[in-house]
C-alpha atoms as a PDB file:
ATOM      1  CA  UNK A   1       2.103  10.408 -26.266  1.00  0.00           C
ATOM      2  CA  UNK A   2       1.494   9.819 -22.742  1.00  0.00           C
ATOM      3  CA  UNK A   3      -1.731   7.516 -21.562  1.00  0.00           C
ATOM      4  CA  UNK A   4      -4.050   9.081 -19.237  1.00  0.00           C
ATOM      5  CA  UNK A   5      -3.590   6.264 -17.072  1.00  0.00           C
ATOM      6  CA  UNK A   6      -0.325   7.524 -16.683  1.00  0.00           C
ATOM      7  CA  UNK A   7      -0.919  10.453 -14.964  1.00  0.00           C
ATOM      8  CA  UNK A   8      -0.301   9.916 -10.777  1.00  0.00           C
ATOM      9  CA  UNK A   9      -2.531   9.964  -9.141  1.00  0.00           C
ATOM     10  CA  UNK A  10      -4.988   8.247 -11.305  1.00  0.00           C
ATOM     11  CA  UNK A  11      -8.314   9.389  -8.793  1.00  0.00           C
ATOM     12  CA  UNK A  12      -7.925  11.347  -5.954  1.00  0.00           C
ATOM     13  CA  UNK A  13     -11.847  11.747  -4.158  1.00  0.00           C
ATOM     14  CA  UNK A  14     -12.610  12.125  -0.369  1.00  0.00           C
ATOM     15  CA  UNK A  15     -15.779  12.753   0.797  1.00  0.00           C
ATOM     16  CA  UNK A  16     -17.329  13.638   4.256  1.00  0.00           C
ATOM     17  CA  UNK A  17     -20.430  13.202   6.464  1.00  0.00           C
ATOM     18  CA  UNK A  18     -21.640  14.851  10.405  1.00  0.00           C
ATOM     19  CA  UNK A  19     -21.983  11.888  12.323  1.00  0.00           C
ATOM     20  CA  UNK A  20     -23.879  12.053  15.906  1.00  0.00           C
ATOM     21  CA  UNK A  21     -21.484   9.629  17.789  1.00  0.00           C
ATOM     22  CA  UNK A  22     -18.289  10.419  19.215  1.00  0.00           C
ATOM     23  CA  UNK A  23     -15.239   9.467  16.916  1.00  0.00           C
ATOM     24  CA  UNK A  24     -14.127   6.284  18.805  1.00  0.00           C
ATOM     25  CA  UNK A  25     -17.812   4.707  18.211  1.00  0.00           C
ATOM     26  CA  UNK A  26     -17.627   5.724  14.290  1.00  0.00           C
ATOM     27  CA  UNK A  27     -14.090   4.287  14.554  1.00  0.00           C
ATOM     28  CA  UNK A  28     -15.233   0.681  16.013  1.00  0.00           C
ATOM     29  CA  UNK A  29     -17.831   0.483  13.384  1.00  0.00           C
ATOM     30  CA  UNK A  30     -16.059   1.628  10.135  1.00  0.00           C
ATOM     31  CA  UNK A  31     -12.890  -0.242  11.001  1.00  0.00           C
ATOM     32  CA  UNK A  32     -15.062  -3.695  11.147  1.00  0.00           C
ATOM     33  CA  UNK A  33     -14.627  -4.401   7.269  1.00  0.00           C
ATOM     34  CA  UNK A  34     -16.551  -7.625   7.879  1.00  0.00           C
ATOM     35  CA  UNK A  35     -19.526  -5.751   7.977  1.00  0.00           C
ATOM     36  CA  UNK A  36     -18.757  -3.984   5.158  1.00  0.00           C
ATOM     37  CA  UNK A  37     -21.875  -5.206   3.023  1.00  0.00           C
ATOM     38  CA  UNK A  38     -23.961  -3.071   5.001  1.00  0.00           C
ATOM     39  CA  UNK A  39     -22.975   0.576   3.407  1.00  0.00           C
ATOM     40  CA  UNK A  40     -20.846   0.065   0.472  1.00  0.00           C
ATOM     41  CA  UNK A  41     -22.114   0.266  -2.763  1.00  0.00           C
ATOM     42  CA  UNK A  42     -19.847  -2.817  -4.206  1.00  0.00           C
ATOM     43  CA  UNK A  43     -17.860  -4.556  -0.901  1.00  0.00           C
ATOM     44  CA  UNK A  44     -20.688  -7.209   0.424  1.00  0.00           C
ATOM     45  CA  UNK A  45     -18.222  -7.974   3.573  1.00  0.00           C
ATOM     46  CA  UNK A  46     -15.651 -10.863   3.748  1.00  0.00           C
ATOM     47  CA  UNK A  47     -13.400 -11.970   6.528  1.00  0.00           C
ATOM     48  CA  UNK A  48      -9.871 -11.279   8.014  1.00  0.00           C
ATOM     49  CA  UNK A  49      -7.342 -13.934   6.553  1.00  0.00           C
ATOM     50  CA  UNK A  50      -4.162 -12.884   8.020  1.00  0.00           C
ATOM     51  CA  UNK A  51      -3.415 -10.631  11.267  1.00  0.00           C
ATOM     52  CA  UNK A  52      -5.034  -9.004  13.951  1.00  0.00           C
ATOM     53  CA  UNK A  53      -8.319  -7.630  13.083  1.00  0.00           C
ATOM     54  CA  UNK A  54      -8.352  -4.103  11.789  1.00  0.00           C
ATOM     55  CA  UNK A  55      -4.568  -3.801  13.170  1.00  0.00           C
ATOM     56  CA  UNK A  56      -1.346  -2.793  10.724  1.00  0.00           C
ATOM     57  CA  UNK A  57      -0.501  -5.686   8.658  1.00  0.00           C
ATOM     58  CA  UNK A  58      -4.329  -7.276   9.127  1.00  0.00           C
ATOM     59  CA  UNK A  59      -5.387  -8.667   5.821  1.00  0.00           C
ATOM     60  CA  UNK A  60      -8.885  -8.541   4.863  1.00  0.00           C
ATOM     61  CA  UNK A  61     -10.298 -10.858   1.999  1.00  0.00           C
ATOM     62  CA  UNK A  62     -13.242  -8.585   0.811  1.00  0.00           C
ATOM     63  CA  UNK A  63     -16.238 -10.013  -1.205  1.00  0.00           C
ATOM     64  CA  UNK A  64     -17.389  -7.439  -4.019  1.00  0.00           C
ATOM     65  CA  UNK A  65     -19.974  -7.654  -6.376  1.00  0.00           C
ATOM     66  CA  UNK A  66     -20.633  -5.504  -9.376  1.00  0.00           C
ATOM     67  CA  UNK A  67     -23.911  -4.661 -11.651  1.00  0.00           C
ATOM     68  CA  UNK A  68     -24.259  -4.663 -15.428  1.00  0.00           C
ATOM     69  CA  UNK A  69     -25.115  -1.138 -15.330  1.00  0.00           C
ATOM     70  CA  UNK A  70     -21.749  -0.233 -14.025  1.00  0.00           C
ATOM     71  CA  UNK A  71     -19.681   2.049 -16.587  1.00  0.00           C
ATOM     72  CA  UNK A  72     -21.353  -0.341 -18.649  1.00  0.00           C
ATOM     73  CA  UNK A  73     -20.113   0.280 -21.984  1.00  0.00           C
ATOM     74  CA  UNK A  74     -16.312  -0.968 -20.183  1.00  0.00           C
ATOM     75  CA  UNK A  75     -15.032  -4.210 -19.871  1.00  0.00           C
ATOM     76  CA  UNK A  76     -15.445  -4.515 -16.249  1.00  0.00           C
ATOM     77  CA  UNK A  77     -15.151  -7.636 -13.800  1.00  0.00           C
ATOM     78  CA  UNK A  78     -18.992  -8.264 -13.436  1.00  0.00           C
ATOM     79  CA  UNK A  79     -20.975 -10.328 -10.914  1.00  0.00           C
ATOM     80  CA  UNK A  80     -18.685 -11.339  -7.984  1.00  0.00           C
ATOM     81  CA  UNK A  81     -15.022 -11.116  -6.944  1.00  0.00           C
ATOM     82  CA  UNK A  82     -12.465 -11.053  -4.355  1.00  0.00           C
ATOM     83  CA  UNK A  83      -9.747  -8.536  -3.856  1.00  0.00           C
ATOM     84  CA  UNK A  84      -7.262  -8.813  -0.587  1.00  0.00           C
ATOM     85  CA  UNK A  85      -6.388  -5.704   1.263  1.00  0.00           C
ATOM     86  CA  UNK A  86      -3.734  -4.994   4.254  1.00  0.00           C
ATOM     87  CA  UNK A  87      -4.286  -2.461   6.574  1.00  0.00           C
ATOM     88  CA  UNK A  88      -1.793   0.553   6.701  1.00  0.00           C
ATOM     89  CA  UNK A  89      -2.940   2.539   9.400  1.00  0.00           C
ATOM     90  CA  UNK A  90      -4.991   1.824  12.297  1.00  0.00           C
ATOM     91  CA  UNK A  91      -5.581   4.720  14.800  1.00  0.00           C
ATOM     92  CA  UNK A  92      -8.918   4.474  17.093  1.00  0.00           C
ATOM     93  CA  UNK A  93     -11.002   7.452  16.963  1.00  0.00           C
ATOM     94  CA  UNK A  94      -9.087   8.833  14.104  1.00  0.00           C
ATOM     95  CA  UNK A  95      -7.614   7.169  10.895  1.00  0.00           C
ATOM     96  CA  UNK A  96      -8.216   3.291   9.527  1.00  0.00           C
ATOM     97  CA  UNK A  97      -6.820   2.740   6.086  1.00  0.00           C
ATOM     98  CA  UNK A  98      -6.455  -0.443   3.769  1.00  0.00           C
ATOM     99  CA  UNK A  99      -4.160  -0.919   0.695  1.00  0.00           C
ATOM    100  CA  UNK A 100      -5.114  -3.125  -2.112  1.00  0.00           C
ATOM    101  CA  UNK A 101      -3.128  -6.101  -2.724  1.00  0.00           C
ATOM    102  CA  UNK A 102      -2.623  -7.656  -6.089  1.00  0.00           C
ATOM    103  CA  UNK A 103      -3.396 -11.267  -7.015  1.00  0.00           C
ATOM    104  CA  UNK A 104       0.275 -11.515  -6.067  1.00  0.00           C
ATOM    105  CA  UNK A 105      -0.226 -10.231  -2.776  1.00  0.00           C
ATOM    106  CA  UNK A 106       1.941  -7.011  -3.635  1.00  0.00           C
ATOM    107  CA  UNK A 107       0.985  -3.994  -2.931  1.00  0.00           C
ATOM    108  CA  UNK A 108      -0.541  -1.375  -5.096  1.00  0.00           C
ATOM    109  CA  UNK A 109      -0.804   2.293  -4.576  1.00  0.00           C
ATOM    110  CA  UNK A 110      -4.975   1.937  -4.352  1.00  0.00           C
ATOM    111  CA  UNK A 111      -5.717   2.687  -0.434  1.00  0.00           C
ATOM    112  CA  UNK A 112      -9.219   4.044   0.953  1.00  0.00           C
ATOM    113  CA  UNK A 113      -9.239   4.616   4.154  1.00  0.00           C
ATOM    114  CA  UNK A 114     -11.542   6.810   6.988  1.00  0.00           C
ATOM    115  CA  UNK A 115     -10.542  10.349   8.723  1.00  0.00           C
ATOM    116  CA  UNK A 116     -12.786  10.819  11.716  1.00  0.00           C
ATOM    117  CA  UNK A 117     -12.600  14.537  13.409  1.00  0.00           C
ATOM    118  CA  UNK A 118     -14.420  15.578  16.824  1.00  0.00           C
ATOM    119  CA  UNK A 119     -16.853  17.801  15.604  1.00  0.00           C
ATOM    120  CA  UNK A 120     -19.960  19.635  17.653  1.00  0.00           C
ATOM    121  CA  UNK A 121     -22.152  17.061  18.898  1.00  0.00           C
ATOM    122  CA  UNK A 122     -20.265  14.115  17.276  1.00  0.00           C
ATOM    123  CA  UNK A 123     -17.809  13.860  14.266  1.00  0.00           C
ATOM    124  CA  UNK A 124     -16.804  14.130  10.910  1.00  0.00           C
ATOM    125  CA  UNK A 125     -15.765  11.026   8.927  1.00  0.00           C
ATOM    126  CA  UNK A 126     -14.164  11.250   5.783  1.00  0.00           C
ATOM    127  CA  UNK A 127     -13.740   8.929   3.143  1.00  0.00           C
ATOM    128  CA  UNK A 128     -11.329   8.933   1.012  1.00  0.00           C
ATOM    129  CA  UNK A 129      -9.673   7.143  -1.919  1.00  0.00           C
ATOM    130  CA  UNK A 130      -6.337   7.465  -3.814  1.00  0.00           C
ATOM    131  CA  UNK A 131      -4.835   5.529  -6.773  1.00  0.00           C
ATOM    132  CA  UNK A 132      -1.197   6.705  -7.746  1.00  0.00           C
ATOM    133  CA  UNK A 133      -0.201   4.872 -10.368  1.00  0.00           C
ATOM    134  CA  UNK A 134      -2.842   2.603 -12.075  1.00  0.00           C
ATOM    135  CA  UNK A 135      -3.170  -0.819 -10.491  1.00  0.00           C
ATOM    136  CA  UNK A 136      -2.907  -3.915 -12.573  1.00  0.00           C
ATOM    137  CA  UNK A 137      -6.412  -4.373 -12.912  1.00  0.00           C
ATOM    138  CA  UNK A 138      -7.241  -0.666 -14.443  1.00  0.00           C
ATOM    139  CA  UNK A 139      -4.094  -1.613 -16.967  1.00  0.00           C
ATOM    140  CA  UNK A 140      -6.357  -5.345 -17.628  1.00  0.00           C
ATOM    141  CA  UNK A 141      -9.518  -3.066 -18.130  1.00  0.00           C
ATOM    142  CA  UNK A 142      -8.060  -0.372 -20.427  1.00  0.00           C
ATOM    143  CA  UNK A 143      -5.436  -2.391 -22.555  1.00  0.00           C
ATOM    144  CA  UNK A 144      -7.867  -2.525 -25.409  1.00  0.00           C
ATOM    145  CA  UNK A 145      -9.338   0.930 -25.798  1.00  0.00           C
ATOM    146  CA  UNK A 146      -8.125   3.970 -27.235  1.00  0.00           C
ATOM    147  CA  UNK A 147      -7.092   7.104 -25.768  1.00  0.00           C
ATOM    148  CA  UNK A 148     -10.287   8.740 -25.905  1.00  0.00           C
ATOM    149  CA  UNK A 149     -12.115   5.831 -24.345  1.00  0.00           C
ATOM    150  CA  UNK A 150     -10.060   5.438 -21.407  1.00  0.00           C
ATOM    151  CA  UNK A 151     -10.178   9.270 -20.952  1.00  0.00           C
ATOM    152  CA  UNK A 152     -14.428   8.501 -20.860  1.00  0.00           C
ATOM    153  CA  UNK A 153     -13.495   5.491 -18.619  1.00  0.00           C
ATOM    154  CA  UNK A 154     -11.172   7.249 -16.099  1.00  0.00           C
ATOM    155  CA  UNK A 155     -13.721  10.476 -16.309  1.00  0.00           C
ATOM    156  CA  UNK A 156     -17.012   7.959 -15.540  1.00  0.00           C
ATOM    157  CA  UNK A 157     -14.863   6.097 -13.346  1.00  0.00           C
ATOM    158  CA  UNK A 158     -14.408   9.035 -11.370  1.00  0.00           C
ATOM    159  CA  UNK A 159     -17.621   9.786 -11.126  1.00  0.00           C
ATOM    160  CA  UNK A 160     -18.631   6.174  -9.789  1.00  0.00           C
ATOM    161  CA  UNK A 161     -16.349   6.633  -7.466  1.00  0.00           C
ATOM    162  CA  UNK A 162     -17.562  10.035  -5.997  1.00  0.00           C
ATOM    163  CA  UNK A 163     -20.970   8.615  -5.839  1.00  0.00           C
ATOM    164  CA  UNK A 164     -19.752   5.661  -4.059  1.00  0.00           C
ATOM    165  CA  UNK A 165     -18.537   7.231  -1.334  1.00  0.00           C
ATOM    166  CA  UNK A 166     -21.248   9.556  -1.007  1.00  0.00           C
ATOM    167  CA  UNK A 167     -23.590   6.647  -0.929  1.00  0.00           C
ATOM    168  CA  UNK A 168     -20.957   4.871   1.646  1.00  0.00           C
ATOM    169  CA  UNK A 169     -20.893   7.996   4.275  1.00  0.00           C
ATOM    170  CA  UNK A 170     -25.041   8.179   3.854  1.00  0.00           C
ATOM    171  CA  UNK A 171     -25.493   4.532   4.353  1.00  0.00           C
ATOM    172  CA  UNK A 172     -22.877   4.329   7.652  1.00  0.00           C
ATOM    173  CA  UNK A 173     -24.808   7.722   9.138  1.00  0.00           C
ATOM    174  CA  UNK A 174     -27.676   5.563   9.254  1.00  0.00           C
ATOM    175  CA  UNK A 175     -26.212   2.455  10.550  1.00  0.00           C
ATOM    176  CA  UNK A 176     -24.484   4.212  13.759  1.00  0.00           C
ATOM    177  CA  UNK A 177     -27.251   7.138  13.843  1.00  0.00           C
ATOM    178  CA  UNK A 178     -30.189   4.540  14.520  1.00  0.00           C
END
């Protein structure tokens, strides 16, 4: 039988917001991942190791940190952690995505990014995450549960996921709004 984490792509979620500011002011701010920490739900900022900043081939050392109450039934890393990212595309005013590296430094098919669209008085960002094949670390988290639990863990997963870039589109409305 095949494993639900398997199945390509593993989560597939965008998410968009109306932003009053014109799409190369969203741009400047959402493709400064240092300053991360001040709408995402998990990334608390971090610093560019490698690279141009926020240029192809930039990589970006991000500091996360994660609450018990996260899916908290799975065996996720809790407390703080660093993951390395590249960036894969890098076009002001409209597109700034960054693929997640493994502890390796290889790449992994995990990339969020931004979409920003002229829109009315301002713009549209999206936000938007896809994972193709599971990365190492979702293999590390599910290796010891059964199917049924890593079907719960892949469906709650989801779900943290949708809310997280919800609460990431509300939180960067507000930065670049006021």
């Amino acid at each position: 039988m095949t494993s639900i984490i398997d199945k390509s792509p593993l989560f597939e979620l965008s998410a968009d917001i109306h932003i009053e500011a014109t799409a190369e002011e969203i741009y400047d701010v959402v493709s400064d991942l240092r300053r991360s920490g001040e709408w995402s739900p998990e990334c608390q900022g971090g610093e560019w190791i490698s690279g141009e900043p926020a240029t192809v081939g930039a990589v970006f050392r991000g500091e996360n940190l994660r609450s018990e109450d996260v899916v908290a039934w799975a065996p996720l890393v809790r407390g703080t952690w660093y993951t390395d990212a590249r960036v894969v595309a890098a076009e002001p005013g409209r597109s700034f995505r960054w693929m997640m590296l493994s502890h390796a430094g290889a790449d992994q098919e995990s990339v969020w990014g931004f979409g920003i669209e002229p829109a009315g008085r301002g713009a549209v960002l999206t936000h938007h995450f896809r994972m193709g094949t599971a990365t190492a670390g979702i293999h590390k988290i599910v290796a010891d549960l059964d199917e049924t639990e890593r079907a719960k863990f892949v469906e709650e997963w989801t779900s943290k996921l949708a809310q997280d870039l919800d609460a990431t589109l509300q939180r960067i409305k507000k930065v670049i709004e006021s």
